[in-house]
C-alpha atoms as a PDB file:
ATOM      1  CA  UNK A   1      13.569 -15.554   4.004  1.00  0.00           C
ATOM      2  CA  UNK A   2      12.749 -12.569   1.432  1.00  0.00           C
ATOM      3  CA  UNK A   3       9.705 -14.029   1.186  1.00  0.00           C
ATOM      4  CA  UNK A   4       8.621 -13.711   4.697  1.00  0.00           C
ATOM      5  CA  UNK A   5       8.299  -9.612   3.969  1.00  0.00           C
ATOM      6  CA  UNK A   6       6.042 -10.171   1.084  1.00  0.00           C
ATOM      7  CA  UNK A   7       4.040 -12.780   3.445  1.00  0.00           C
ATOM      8  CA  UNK A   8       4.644 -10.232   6.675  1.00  0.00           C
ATOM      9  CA  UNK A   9       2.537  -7.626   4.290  1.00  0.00           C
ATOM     10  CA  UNK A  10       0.126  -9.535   3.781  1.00  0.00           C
ATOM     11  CA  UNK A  11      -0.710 -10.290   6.900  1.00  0.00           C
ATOM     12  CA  UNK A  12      -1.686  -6.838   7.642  1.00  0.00           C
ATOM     13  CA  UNK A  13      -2.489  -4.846   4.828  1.00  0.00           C
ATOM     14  CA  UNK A  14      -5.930  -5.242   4.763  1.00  0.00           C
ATOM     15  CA  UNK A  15      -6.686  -4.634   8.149  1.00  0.00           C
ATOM     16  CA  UNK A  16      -4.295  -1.228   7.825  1.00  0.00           C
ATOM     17  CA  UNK A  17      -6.356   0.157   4.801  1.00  0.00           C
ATOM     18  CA  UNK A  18      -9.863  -0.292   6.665  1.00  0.00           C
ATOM     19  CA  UNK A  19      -8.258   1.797   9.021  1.00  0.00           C
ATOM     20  CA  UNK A  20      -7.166   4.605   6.988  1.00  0.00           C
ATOM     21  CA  UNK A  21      -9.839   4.694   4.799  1.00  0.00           C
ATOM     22  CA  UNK A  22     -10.441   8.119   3.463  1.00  0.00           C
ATOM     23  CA  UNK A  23      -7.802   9.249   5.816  1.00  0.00           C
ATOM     24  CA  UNK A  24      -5.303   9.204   3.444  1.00  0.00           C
ATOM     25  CA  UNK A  25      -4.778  10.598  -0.169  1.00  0.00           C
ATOM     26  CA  UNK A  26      -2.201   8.066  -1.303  1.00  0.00           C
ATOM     27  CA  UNK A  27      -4.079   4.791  -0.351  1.00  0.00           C
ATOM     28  CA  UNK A  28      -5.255   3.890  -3.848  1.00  0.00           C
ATOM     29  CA  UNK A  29      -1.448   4.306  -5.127  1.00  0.00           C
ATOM     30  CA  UNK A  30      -0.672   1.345  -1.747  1.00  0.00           C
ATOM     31  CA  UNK A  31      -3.529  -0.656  -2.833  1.00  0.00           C
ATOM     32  CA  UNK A  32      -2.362  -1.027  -6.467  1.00  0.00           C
ATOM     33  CA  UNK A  33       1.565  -1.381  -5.214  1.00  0.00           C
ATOM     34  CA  UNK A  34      -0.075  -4.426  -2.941  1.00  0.00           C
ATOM     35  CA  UNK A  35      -1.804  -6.063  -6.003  1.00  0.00           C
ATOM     36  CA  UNK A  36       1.321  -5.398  -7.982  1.00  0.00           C
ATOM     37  CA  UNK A  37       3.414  -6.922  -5.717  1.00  0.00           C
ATOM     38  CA  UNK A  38       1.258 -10.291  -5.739  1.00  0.00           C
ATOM     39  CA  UNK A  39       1.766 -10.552  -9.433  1.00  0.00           C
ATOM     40  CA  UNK A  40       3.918 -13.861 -10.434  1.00  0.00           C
ATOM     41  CA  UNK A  41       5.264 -11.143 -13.678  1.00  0.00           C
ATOM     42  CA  UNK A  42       6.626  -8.707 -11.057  1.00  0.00           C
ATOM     43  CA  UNK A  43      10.217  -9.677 -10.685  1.00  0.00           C
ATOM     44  CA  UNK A  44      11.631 -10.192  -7.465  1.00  0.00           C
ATOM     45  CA  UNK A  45      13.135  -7.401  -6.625  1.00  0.00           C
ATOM     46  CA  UNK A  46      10.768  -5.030  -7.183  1.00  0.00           C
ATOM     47  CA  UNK A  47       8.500  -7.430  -5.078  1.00  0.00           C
ATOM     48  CA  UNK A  48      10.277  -6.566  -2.240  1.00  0.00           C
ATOM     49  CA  UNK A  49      10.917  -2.901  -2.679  1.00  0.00           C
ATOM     50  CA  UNK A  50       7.028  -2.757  -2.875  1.00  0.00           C
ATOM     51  CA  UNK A  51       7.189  -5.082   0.451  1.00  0.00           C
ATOM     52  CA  UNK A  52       9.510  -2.601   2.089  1.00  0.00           C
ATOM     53  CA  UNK A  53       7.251   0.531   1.277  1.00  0.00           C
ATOM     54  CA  UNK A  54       3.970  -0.838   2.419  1.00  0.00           C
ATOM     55  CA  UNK A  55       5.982  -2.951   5.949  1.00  0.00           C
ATOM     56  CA  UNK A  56       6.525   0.753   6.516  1.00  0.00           C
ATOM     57  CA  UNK A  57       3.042   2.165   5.935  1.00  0.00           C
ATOM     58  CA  UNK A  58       1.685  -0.673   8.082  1.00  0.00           C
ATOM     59  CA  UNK A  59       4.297   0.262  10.931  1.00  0.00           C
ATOM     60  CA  UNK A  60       2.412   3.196  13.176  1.00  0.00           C
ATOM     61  CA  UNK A  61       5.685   4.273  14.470  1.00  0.00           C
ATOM     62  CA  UNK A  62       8.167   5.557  11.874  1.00  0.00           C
ATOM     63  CA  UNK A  63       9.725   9.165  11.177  1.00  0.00           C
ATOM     64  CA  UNK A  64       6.240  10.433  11.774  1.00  0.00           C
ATOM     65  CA  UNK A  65       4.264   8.407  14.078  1.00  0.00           C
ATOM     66  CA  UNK A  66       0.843   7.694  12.349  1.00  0.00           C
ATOM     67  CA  UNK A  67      -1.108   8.493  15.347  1.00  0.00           C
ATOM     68  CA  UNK A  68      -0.071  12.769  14.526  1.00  0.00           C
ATOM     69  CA  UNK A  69      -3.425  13.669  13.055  1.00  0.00           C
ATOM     70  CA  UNK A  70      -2.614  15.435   9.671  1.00  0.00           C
ATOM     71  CA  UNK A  71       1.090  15.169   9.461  1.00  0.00           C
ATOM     72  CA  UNK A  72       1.487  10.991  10.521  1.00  0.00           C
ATOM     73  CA  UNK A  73       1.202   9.930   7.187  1.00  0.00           C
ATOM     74  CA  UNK A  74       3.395  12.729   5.478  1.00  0.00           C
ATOM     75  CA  UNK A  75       6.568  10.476   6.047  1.00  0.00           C
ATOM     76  CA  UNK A  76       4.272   7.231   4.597  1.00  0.00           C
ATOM     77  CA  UNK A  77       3.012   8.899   1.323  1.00  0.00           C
ATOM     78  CA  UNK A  78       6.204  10.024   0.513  1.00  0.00           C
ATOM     79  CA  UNK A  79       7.994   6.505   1.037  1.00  0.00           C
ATOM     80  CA  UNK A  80       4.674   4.854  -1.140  1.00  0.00           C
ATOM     81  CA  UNK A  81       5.443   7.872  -3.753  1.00  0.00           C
ATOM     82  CA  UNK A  82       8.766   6.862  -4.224  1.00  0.00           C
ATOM     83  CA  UNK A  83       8.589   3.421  -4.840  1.00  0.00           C
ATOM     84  CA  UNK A  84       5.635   4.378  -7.105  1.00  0.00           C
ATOM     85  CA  UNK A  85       8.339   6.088  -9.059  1.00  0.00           C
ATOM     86  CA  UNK A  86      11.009   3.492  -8.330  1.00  0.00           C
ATOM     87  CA  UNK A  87       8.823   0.735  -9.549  1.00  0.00           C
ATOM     88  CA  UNK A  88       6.582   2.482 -12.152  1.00  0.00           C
ATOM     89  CA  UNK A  89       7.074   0.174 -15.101  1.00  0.00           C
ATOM     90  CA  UNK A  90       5.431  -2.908 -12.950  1.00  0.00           C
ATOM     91  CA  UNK A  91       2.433  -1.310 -11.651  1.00  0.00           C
ATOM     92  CA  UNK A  92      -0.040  -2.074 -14.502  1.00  0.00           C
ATOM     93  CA  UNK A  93      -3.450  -0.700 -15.025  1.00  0.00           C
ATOM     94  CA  UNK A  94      -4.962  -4.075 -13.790  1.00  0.00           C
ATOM     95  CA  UNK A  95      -3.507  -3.043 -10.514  1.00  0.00           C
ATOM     96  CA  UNK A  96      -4.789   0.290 -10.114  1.00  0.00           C
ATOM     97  CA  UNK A  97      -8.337  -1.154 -11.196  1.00  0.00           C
ATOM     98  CA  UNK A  98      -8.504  -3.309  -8.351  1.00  0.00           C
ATOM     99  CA  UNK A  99      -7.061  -0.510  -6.411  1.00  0.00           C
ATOM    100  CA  UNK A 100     -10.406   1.329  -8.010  1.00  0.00           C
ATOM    101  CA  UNK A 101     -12.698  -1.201  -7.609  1.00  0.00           C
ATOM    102  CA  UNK A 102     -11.852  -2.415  -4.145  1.00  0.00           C
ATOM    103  CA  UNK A 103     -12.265   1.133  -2.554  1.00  0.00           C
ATOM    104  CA  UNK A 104     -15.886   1.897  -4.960  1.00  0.00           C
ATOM    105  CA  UNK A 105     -17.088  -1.557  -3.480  1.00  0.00           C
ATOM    106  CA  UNK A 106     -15.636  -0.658   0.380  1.00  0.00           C
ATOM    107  CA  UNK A 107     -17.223   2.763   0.314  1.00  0.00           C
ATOM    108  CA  UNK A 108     -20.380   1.249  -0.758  1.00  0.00           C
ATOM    109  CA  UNK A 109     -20.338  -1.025   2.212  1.00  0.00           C
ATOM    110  CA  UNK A 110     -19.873   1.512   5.118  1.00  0.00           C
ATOM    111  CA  UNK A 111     -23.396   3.380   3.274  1.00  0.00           C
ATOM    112  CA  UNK A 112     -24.806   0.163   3.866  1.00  0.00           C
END
């Protein structure tokens, strides 16, 4: 049953960050919670803290509905900040490399 968050995420997450791209400031620190939640050394728990932050960034109506131009993600970045903090010690490098290299290679595509 826990499991069905991590799976729920997913799902969606992609599809979410094509949508926000270079919308919003704190999408590298998502992108590298996302690959650190997919690691098999990330216990757990953590796994589904990081599952709880980004079910809420992928939700467009919270606090702040997303669709407020400027202020619908304020309520988003500071949930993904938090668990950045919460979770800290399980977010390596490797993650925010891919987080790196995933938007380099995406912003390279929409030149194309």
């Amino acid at each position: 049953m826990e499991e069905d968050k991590i799976e729920s995420v997913k799902k969606g997450f992609w599809e979410k960050v094509k949508k926000v791209a270079g919308k919003v400031p704190f999408l590298p620190d998502a992108i590298a919670l996302y690959f650190a939640m997919l690691d098999p050394d990330t216990p757990l728990k953590a796994k589904l803290t990081i599952a709880g932050a980004l079910t809420y960034f992928l939700t467009p109506w919270d606090v702040i509905p997303d669709v407020f131009i400027g202020a619908g993600y304020l309520d988003d970045a500071a949930v993904i900040a938090a668990v950045i903090q919460a979770a800290t010690i399980f977010i390596k490098e490797e993650h925010r490399n891919k987080a790196k290299e995933f938007l380099g290679s995406a912003s390279k595509e929409q030149k194309i």
